[in-house]
PDB file of N, CA and C in Angstrom:
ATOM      1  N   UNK A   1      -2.269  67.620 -15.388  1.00  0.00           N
ATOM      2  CA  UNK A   1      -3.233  66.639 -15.044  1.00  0.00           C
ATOM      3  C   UNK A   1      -2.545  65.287 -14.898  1.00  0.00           C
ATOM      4  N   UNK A   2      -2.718  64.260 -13.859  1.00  0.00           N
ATOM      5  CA  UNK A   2      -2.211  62.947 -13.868  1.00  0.00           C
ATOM      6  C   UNK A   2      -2.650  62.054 -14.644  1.00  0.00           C
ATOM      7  N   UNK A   3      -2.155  61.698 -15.164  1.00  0.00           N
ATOM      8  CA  UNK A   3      -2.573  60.355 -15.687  1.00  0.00           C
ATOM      9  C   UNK A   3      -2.986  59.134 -14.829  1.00  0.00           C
ATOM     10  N   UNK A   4      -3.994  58.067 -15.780  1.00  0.00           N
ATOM     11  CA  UNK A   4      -4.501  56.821 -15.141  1.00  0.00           C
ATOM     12  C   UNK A   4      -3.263  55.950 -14.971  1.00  0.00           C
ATOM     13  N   UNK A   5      -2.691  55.378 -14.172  1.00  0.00           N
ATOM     14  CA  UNK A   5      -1.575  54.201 -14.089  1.00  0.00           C
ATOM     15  C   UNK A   5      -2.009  53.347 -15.261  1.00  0.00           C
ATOM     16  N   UNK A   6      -0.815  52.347 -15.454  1.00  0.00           N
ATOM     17  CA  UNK A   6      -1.012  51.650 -16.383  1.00  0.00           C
ATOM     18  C   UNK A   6      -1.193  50.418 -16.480  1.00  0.00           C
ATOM     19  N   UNK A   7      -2.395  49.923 -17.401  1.00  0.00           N
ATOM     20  CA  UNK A   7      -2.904  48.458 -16.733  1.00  0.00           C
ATOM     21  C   UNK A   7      -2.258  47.460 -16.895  1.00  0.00           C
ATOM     22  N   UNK A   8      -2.254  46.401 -15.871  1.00  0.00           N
ATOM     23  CA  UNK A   8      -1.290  45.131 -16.550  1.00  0.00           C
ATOM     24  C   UNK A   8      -1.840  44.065 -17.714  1.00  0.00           C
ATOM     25  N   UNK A   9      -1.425  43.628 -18.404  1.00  0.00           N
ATOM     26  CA  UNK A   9      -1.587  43.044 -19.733  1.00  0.00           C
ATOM     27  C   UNK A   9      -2.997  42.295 -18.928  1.00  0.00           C
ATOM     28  N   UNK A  10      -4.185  41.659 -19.723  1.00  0.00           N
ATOM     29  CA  UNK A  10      -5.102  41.196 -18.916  1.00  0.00           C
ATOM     30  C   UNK A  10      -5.138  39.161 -19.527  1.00  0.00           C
ATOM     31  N   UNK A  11      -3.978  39.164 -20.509  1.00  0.00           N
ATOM     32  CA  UNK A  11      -3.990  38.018 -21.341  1.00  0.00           C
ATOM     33  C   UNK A  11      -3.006  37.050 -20.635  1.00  0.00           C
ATOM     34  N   UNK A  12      -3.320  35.784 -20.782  1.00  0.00           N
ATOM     35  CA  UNK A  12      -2.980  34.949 -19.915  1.00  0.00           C
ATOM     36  C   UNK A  12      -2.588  33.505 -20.753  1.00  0.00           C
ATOM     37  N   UNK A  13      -1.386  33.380 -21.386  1.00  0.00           N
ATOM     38  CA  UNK A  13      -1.075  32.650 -22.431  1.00  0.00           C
ATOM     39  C   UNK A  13      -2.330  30.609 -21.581  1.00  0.00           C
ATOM     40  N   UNK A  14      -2.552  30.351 -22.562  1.00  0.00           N
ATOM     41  CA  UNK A  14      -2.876  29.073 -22.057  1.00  0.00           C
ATOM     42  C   UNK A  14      -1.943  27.842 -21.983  1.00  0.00           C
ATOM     43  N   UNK A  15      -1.759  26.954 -21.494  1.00  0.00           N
ATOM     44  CA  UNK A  15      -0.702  25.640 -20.938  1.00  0.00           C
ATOM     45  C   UNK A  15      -1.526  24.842 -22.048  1.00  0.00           C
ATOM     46  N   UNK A  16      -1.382  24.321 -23.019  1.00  0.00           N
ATOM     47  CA  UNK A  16      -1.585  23.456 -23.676  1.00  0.00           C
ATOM     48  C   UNK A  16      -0.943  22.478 -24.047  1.00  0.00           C
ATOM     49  N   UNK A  17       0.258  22.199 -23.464  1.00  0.00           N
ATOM     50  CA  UNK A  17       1.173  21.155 -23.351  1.00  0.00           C
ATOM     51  C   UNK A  17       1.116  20.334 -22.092  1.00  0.00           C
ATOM     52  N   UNK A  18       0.225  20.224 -21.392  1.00  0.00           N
ATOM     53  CA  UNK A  18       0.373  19.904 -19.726  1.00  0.00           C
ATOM     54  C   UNK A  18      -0.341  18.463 -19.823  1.00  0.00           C
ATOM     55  N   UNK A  19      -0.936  18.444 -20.546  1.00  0.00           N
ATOM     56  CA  UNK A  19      -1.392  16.916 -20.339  1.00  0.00           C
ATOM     57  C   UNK A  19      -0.940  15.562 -20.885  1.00  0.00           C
ATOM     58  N   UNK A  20      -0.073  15.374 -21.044  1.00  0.00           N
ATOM     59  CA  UNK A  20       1.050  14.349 -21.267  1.00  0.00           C
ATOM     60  C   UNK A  20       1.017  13.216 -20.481  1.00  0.00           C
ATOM     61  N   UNK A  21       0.900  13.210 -18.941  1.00  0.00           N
ATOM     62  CA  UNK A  21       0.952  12.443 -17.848  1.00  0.00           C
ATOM     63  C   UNK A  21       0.044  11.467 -18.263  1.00  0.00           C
ATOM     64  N   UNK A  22      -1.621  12.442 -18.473  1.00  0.00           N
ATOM     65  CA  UNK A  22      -2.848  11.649 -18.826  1.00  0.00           C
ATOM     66  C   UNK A  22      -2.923  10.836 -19.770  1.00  0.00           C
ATOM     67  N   UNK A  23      -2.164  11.185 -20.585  1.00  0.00           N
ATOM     68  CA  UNK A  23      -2.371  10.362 -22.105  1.00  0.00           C
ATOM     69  C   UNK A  23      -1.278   9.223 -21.699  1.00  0.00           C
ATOM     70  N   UNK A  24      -0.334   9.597 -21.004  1.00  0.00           N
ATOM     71  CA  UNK A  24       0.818   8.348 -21.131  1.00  0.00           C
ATOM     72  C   UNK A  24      -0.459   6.973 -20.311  1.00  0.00           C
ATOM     73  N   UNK A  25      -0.666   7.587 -19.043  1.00  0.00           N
ATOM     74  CA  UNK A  25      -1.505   6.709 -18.388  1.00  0.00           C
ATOM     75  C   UNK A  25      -2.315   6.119 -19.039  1.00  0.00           C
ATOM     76  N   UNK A  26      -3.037   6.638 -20.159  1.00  0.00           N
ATOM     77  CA  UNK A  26      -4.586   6.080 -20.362  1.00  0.00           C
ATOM     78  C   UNK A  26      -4.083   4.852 -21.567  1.00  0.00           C
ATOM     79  N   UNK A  27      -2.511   5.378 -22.573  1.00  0.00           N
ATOM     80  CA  UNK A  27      -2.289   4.358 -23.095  1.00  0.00           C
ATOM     81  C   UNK A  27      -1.287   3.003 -22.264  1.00  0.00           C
ATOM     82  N   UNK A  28      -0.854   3.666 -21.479  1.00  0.00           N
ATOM     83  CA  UNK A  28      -0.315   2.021 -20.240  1.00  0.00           C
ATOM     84  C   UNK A  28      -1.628   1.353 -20.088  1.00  0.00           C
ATOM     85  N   UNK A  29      -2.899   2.110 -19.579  1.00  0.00           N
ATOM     86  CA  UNK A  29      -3.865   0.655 -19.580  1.00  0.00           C
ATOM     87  C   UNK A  29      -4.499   0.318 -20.101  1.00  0.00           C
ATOM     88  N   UNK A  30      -4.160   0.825 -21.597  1.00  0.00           N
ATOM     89  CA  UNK A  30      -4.601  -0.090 -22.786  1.00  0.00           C
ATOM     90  C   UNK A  30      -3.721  -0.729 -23.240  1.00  0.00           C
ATOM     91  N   UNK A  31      -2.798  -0.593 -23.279  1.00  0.00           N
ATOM     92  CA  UNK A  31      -1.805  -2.332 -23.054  1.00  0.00           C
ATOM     93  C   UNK A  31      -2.059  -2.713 -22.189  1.00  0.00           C
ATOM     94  N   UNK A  32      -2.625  -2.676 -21.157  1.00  0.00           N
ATOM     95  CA  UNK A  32      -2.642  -3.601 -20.041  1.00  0.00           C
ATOM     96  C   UNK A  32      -3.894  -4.380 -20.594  1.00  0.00           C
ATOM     97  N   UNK A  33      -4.958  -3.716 -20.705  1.00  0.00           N
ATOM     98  CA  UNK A  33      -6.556  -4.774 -21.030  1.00  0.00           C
ATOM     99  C   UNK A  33      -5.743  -5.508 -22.199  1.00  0.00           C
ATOM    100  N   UNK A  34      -5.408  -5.017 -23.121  1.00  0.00           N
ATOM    101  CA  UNK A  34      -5.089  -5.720 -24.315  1.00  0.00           C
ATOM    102  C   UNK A  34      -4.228  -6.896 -23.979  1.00  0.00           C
ATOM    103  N   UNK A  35      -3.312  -6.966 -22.987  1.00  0.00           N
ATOM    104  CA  UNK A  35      -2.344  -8.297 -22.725  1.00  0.00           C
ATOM    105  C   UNK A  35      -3.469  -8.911 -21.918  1.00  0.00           C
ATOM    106  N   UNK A  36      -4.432  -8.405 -21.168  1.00  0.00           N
ATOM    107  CA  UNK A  36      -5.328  -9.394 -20.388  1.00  0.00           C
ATOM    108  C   UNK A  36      -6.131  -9.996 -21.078  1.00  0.00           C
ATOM    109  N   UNK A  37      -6.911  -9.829 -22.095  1.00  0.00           N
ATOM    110  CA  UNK A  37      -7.556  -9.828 -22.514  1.00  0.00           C
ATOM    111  C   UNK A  37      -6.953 -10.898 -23.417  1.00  0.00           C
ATOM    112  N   UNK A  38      -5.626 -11.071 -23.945  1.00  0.00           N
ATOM    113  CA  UNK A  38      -5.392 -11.700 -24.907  1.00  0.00           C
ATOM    114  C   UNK A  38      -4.538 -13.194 -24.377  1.00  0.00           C
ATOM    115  N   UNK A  39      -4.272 -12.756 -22.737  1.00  0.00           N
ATOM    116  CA  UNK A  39      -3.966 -14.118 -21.800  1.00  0.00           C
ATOM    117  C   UNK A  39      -5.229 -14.604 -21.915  1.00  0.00           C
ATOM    118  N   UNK A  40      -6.411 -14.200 -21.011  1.00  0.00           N
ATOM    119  CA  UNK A  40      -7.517 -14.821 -21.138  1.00  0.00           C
ATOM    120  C   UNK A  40      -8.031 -15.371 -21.872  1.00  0.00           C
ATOM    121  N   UNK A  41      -7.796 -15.068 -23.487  1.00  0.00           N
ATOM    122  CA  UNK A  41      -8.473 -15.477 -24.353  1.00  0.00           C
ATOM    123  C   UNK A  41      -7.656 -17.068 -24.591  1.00  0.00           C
ATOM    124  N   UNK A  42      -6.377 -16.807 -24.518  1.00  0.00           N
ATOM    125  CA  UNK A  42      -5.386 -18.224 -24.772  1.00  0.00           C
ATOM    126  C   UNK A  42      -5.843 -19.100 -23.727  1.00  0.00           C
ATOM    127  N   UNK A  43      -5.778 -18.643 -22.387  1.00  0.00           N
ATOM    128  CA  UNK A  43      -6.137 -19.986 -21.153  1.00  0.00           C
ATOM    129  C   UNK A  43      -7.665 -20.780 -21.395  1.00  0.00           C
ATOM    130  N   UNK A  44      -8.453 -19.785 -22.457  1.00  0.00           N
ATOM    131  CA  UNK A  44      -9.765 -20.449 -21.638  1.00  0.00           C
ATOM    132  C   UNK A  44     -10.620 -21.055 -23.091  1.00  0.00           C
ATOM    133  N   UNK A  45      -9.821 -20.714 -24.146  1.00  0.00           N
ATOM    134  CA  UNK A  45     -10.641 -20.628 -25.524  1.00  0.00           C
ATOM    135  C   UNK A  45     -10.357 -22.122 -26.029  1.00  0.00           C
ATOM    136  N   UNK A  46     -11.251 -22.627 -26.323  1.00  0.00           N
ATOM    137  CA  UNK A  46     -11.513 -24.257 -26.635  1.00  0.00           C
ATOM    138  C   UNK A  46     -12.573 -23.771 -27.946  1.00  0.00           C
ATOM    139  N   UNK A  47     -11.504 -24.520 -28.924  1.00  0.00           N
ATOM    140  CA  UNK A  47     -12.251 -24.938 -30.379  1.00  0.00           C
ATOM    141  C   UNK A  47     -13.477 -25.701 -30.025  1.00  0.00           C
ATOM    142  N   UNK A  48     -14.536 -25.468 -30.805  1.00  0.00           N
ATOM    143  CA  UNK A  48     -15.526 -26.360 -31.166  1.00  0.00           C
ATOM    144  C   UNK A  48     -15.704 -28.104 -31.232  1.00  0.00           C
ATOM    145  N   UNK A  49     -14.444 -28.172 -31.934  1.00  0.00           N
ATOM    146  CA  UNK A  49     -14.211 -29.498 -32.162  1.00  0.00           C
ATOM    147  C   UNK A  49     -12.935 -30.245 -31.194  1.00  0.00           C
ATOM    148  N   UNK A  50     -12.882 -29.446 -30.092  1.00  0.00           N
ATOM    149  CA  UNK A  50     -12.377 -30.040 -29.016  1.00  0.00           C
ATOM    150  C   UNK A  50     -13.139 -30.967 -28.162  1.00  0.00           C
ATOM    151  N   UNK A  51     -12.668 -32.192 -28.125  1.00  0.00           N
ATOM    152  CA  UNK A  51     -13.653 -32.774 -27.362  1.00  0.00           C
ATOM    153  C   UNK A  51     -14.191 -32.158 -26.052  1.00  0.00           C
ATOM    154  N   UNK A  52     -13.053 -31.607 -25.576  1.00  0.00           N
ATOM    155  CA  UNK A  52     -13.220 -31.130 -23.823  1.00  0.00           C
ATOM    156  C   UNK A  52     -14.203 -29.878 -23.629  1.00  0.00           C
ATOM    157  N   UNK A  53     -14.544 -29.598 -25.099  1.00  0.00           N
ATOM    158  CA  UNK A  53     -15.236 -28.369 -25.273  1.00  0.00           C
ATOM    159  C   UNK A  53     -16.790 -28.544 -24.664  1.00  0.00           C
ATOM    160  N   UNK A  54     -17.591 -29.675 -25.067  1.00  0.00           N
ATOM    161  CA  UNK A  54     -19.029 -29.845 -24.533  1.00  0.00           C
ATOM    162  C   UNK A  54     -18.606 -29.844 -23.027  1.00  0.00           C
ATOM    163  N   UNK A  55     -20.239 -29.693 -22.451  1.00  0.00           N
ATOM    164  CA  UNK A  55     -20.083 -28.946 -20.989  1.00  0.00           C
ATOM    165  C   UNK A  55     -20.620 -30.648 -20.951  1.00  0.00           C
ATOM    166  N   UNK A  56     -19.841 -31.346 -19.292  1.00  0.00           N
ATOM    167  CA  UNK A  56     -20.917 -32.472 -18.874  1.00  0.00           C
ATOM    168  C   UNK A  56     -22.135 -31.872 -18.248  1.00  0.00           C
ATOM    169  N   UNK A  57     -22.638 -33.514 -18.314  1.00  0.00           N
ATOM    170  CA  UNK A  57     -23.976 -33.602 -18.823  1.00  0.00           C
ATOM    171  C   UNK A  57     -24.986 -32.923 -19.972  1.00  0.00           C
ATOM    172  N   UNK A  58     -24.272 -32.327 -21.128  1.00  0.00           N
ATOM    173  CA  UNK A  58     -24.517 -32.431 -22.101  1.00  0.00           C
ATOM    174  C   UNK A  58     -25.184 -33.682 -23.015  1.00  0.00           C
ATOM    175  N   UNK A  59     -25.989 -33.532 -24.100  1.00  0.00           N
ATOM    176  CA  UNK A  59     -26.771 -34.860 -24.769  1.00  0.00           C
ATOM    177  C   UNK A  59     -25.074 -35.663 -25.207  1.00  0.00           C
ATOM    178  N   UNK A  60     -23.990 -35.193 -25.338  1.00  0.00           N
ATOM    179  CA  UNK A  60     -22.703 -35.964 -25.396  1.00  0.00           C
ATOM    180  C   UNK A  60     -22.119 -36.814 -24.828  1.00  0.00           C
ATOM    181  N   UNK A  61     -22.550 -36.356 -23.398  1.00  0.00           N
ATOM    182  CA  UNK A  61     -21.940 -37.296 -22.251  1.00  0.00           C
ATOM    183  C   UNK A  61     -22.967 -38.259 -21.967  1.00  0.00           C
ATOM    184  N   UNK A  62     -22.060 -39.378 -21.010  1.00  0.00           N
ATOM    185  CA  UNK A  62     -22.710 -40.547 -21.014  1.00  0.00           C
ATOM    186  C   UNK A  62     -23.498 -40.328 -19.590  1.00  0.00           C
ATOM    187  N   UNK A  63     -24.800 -41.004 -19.559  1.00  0.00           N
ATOM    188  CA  UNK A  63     -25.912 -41.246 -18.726  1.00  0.00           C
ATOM    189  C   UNK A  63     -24.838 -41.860 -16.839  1.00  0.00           C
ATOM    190  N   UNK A  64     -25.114 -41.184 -16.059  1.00  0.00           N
ATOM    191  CA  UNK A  64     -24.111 -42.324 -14.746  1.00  0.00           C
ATOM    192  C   UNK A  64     -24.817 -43.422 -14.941  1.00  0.00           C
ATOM    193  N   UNK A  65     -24.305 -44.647 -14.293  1.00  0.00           N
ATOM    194  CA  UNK A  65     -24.853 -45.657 -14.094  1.00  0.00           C
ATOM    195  C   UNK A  65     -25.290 -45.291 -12.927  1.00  0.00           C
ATOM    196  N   UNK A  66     -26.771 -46.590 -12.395  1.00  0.00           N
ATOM    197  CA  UNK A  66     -27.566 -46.317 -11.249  1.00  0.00           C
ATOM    198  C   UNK A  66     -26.929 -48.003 -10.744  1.00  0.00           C
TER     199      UNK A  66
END
C-alpha cells in the first residue's frame, strides 16, 4: 500500500526583531519636539515682572495723546 507524502512543517517562526527602524524614528522626533519646544519656550517666554511683558494698550500703558 502507498503511503500519504509527507507534509511540510505548517509553523512559521515569527520576525519579532523587525521593528527597530520604527522605534529609532519615533524616538528622533521626540528629540526633535523636545528641542522645539524648548527653543520656543526660550525666544518667547517673558517673566511676569518683565516690563515688556504687559500687552499695549493694557490699563499699564499710557492713554495716546489727542
Amino acid at each position: 500500500m502507498a503511503h500519504a507524502p509527507a507534509h511540510p512543517p505548517r509553523y512559521v517562526p515569527a520576525q519579532t526583531n523587525g521593528g527597530w527602524g520604527a522605534v529609532g524614528l519615533v524616538i528622533v522626533l521626540t528629540i526633535i519636539c523636545i528641542v522645539a519646544t524648548y527653543t520656543i519656550y526660550q525666544r518667547t517666554y517673558k517673566h511676569p515682572t518683565d516690563p515688556t511683558w504687559h500687552a499695549i494698550g493694557g490699563a499699564a500703558s499710557k492713554a495716546p495723546a489727542h
